[in-house]
Every structure is written in structure tokens, then in C-alpha cells.
Protein backbone atom coordinates (compact mmCIF):
# COMPACT_ATOMS: atom_id res chain seq x y z
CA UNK A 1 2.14 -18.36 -5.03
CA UNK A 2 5.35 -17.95 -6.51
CA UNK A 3 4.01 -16.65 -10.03
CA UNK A 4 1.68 -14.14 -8.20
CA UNK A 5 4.54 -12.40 -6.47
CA UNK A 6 6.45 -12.53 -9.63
CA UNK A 7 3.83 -10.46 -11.44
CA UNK A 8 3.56 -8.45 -8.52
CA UNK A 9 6.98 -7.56 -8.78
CA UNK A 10 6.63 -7.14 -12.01
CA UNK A 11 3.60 -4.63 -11.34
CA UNK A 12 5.72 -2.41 -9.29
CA UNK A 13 8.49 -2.72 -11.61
CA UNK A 14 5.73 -0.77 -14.51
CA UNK A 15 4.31 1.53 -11.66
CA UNK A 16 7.71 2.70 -11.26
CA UNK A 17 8.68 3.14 -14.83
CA UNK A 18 5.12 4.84 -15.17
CA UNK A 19 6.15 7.18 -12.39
CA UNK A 20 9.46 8.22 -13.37
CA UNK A 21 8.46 8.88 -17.07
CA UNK A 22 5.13 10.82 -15.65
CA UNK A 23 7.63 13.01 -13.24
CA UNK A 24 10.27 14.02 -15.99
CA UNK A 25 8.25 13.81 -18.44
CA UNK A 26 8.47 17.89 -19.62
CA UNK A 27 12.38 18.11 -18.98
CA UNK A 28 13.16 14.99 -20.89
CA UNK A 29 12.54 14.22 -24.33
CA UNK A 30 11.83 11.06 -25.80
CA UNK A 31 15.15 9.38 -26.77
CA UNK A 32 14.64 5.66 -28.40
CA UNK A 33 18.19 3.99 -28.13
CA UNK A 34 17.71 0.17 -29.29
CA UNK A 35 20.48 -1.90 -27.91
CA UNK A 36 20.70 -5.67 -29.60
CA UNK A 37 19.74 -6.74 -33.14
CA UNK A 38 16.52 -6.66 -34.53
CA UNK A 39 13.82 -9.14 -33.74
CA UNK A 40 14.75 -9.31 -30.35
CA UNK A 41 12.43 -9.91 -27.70
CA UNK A 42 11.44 -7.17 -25.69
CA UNK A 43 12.57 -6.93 -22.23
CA UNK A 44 15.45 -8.61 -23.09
CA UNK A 45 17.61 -5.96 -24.18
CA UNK A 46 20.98 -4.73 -22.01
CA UNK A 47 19.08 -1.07 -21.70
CA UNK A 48 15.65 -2.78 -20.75
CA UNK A 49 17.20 -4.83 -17.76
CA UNK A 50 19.44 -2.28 -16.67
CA UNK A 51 15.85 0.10 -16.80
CA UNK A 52 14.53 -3.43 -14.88
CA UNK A 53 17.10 -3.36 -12.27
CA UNK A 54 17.36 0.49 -11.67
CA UNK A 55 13.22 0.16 -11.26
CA UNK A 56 13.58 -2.67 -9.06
CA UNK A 57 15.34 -0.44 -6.17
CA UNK A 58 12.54 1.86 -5.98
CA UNK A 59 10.22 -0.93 -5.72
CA UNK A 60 9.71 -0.57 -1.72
CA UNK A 61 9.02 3.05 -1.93
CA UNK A 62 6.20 1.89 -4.84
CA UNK A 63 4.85 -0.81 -2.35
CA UNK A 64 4.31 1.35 0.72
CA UNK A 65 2.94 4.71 -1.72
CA UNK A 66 0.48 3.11 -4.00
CA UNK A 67 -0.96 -0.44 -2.83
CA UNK A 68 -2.44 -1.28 0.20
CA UNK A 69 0.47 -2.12 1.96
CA UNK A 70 0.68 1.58 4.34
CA UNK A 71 -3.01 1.04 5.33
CA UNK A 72 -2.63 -2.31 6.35
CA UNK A 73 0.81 -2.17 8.20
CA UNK A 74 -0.67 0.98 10.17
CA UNK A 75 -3.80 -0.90 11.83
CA UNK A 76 -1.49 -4.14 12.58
CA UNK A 77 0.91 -2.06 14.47
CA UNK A 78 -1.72 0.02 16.34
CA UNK A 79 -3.35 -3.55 17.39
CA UNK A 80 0.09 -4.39 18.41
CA UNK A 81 0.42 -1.22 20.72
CA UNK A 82 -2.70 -1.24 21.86
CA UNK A 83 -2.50 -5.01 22.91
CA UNK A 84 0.90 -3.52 25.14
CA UNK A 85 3.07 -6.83 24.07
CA UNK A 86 6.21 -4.86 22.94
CA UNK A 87 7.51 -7.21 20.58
CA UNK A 88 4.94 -9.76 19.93
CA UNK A 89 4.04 -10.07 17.00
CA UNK A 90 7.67 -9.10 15.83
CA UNK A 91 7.92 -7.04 12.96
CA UNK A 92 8.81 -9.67 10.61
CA UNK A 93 5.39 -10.98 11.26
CA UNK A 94 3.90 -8.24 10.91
CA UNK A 95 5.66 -6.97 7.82
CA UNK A 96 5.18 -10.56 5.93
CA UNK A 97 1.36 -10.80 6.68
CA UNK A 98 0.81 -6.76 5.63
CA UNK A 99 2.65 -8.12 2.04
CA UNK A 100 0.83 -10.94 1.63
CA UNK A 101 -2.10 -9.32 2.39
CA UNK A 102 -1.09 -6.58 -0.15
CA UNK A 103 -0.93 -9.11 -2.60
CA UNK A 104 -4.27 -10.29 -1.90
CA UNK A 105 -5.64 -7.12 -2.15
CA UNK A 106 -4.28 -5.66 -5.42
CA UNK A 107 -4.36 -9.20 -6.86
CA UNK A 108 -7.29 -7.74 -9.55
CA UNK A 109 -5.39 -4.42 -9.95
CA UNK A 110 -2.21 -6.83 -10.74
CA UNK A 111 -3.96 -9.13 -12.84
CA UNK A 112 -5.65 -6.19 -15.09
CA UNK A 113 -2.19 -4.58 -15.35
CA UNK A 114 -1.09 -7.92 -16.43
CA UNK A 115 -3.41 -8.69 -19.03
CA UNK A 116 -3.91 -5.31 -20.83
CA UNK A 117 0.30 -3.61 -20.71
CA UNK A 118 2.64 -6.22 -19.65
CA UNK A 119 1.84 -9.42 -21.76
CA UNK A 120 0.93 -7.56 -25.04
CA UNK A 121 4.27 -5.84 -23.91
CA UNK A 122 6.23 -9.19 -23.92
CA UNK A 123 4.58 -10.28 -27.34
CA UNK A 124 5.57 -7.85 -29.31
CA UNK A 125 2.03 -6.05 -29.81
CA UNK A 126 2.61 -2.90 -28.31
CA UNK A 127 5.61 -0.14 -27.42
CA UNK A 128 6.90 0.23 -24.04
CA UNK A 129 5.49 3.87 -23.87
CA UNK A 130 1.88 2.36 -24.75
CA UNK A 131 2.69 -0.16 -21.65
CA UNK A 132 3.20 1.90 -19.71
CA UNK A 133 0.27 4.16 -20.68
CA UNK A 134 -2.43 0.76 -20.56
CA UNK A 135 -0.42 0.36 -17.07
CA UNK A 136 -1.61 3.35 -15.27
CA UNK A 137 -5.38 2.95 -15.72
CA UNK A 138 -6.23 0.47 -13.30
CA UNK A 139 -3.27 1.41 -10.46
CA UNK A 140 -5.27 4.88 -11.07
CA UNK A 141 -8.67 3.45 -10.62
CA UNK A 142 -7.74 1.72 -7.26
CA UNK A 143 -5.59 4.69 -5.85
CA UNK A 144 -8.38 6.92 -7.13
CA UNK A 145 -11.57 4.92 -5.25
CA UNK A 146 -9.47 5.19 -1.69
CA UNK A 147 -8.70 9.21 -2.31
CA UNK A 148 -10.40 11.57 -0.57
CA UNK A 149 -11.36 14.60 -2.75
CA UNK A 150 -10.06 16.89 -0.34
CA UNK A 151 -6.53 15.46 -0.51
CA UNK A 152 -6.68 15.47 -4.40
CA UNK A 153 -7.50 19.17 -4.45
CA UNK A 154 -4.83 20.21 -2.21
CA UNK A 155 -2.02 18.62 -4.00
CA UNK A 156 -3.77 20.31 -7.77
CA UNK A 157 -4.47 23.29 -6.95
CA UNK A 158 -0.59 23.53 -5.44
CA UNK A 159 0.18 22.12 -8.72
CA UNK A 160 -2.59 24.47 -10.53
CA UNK A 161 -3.52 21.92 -12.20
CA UNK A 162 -7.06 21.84 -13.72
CA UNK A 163 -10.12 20.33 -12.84
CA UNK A 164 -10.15 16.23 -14.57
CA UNK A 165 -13.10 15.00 -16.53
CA UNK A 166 -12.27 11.67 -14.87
CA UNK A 167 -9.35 9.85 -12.52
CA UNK A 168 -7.82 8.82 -16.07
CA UNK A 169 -6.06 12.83 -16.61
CA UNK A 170 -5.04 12.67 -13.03
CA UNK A 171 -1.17 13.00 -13.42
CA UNK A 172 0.76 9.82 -11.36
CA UNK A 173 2.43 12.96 -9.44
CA UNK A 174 -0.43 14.21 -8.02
CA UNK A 175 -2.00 10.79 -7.40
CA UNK A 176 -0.18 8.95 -5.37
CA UNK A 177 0.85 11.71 -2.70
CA UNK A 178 -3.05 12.26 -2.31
CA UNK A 179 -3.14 8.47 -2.13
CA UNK A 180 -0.95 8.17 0.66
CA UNK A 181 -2.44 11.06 3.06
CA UNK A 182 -5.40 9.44 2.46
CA UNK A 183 -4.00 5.85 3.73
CA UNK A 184 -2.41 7.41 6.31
CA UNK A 185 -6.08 8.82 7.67
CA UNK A 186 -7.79 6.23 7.30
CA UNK A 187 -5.40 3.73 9.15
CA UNK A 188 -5.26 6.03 12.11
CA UNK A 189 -9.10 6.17 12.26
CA UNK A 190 -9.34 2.51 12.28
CA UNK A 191 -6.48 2.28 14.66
CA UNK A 192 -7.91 4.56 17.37
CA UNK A 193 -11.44 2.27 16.86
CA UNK A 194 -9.10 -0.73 18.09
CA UNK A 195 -7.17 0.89 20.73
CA UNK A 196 -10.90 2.25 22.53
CA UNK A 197 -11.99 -1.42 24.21
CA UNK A 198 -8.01 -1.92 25.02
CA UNK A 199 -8.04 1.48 26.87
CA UNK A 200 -11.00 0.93 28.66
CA UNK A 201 -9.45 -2.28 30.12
CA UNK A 202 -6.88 -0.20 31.40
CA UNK A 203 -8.65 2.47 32.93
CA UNK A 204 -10.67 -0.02 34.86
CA UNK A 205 -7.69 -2.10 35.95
CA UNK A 206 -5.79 1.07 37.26
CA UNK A 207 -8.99 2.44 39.36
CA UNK A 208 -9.35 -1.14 40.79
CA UNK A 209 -5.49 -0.86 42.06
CA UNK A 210 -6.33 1.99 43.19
CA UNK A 211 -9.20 1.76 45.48
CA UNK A 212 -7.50 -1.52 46.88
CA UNK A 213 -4.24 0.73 47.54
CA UNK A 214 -1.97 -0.84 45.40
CA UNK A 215 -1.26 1.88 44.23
CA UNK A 216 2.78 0.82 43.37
CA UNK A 217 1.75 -2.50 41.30
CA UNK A 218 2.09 -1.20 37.33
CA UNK A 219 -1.63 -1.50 36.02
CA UNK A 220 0.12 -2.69 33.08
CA UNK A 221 1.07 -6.06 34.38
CA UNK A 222 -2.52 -6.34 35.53
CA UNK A 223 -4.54 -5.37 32.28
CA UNK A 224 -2.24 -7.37 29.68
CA UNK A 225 -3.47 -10.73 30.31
CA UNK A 226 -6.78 -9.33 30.19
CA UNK A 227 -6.28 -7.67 27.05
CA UNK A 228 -4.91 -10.82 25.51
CA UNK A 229 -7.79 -12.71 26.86
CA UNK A 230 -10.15 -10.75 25.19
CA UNK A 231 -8.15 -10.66 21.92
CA UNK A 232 -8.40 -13.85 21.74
CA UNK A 233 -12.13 -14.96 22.80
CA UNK A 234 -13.57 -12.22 20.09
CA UNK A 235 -11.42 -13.97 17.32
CA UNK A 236 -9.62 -10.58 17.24
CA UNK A 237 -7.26 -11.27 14.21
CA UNK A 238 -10.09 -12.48 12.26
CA UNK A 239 -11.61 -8.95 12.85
CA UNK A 240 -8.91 -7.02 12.21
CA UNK A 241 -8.24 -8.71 9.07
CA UNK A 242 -12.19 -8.62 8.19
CA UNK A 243 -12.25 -4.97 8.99
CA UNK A 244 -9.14 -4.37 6.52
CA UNK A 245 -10.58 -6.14 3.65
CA UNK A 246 -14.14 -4.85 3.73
CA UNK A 247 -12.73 -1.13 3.77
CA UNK A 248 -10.95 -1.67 0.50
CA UNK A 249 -14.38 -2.63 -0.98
CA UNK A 250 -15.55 -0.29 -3.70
């Protein structure tokens, strides 16, 4: 487990380079400083782990923007609300099982990235700007399959830029900001489908109060153990977690 969230870092770490080079990529030219003496392994040098490090801080704003993570952590804390237990799960649950879940999720997007930029990288056999190129194809191709055409076309045509042959000339700026609307859509969609059977406890616990004239007892205290209850005969993580993986199916 350790070595999976070490390349995952890792991932994140070349999404991030990808990104920044992709963003200035017009302003800045391309300057090749080589710090250390020849034959030196790349990665190794002062400028590369300085690069490394600097990457490394932008790594949760990577995480949430173009992986799973912002669908998954969306539908866990609607299931939380909806369930009316303030803070249980806390967030640290929460937060941990939405990253390991992440992990799961991109673990063939990781492993691709692995195989085809950042091994031939640390060999030797290709240049950190061809990396970083081999990088972006199959973060693109996942982003790409969970983006909603519509969101894609606002965020070109505000850029003007032109119509792609394929998700490969899609520019990492335009990409992941489609991405993330679309994320953000789709978690609330599957959100309000778990919050329906929740509210319909609710309802009928508050017109039961009512009729009986209690009328001052919170419905709340009422319906939560009956909530809970039914979380937990229908298996309801298990769901949840079901629901979440089958949506990321191509």
C-alpha cells in the first residue's frame, strides 16, 4: 500500500508539472539549466527536487481538481447530512476513505502514467518535457470520459479555442476546470438520490407528531434512529460505495 501512494504522489507531482508548463507555456520560453555533473541521474538534481518540492504544495489542489477525489467526498458528505448525525462519521473518516478510494479509482490512470512517462523518465530514456507530454494522455482520457460536452464548450469557446479532433489537443487549462463542474454535478445529483428515502422518513415522522399533538417534541430526535436503522439494514455503505464505483465505469 505504501508503494501505491508513493506513485500516486508521484502522479500528482507530473500532473502538476504538466499543468504549470501547459498554463505558461506562451509567456515562458524553454530555458534548460542543468545543475550537477554529467551522467547524473535524473530527478536527482538540486533544480529537479526543488521543481519536486515546489510541485508537491500544489498537490491537494491537483487531488481535489483532476481525480476522483471531489466526486467522491461530495456524496459521503451528503449521506452524512442526510443521515442528520452532525459529526459522525468525522471528517477525518470521511476524508481518509474519499483518498483511499481515490487511489483505488485512478489506480489504472496511475499505473499507465507510471509505465509510459515516469519510469522511462527515471532511466534515462526520455526528456522531462517528453514526460511530461506521455503524462497527460491518460489523466486526459479519464478527465475527458467524466466531462460533459457542454462544460467543455463553455470553457473553449471563452477561450476561442477550436474545435479538437480528439481529447488528446484538449489544452490541461481547459480540461480540468470542465472536469471539475462536471464532478461537482454529478455528485449533487447522486447526493439528492440519497437524501430522497432520508426525507421521506422525516416527513412521515413530523406528521405523526403532529396528529398525536406533540407538536413541541423535535421530529428530529424521532426520525434519526430510524434513519440509522434503515442505513444500516440496506447495507447502506456498501451502496454508496457500489454506486460511486460503478459511475466511474467507462
Amino acid at each position: 500500500m505504501n508503494k501505491k501512494i508513493t506513485i500516486a504522489i508521484t502522479m500528482f507531482m507530473l500532473a502538476g508539472m504538466l499543468l504549470s508548463r501547459t498554463a505558461f507555456a506562451d509567456p515562458i520560453p524553454n530555458i534548460d539549466i542543468q545543475i550537477g555533473g554529467e551522467g547524473e541521474t535524473p530527478g536527482t538534481s538540486s533544480l529537479s527536487l526543488i521543481l519536486l518540492i515546489t510541485v508537491l504544495s500544489i498537490a491537494p489542489a491537483l487531488l481535489v481538481l483532476m481525480t476522483s477525489f471531489t466526486r467522491i467526498v461530495i456524496v459521503l458528505g451528503f449521506v452524512r447530512t442526510s443521515l442528520g448525525t452532525q459529526q459522525t462519521p468525522p471528517n477525518q473518516v470521511l476524508i481518509g476513505l474519499a483518498l483511499f478510494l481515490t487511489l483505488f479509482v485512478m489506480a489504472p490512470t496511475f499505473s499507465t502514467m507510471n509505465e509510459v512517462a515516469l519510469q522511462p523518465y527515471l532511466k534515462g530514456e526520455i526528456s522531462q518535457t517528453e514526460a511530461l507530454q506521455k503524462a497527460q494522455d491518460p489523466i486526459k482520457k479519464f478527465m475527458f470520459s467524466h466531462t460533459r460536452e457542454k462544460d467543455l464548450l463553455l470553457f473553449m469557446n471563452y477561450t476561442g479555442t477550436e474545435k479538437p479532433e480528439s481529447y488528446e489537443d484538449i489544452p490541461l487549462t481547459v480540461m480540468v476546470p470542465a472536469f471539475a463542474i462536471s464532478e461537482l454535478k454529478t455528485g449533487f445529483q447522486m447526493g439528492f438520490m440519497i437524501f430522497i428515502p432520508f426525507l421521506v422518513i422525516d416527513i412521515v415522522v413530523a406528521s405523526v407528531l403532529m396528529a398525536m399533538g406533540m407538536m413541541m417534541l423535535p421530529p428530529v430526535m424521532i426520525s434519526l434512529p430510524f434513519k440509522i436503522l434503515l442505513f444500516v439494514l440496506v447495507d447502506g455503505w456498501y451502496l454508496v460505495v457500489k454506486s460511486m464505483l460503478m459511475s466511474f465505469n467507462p
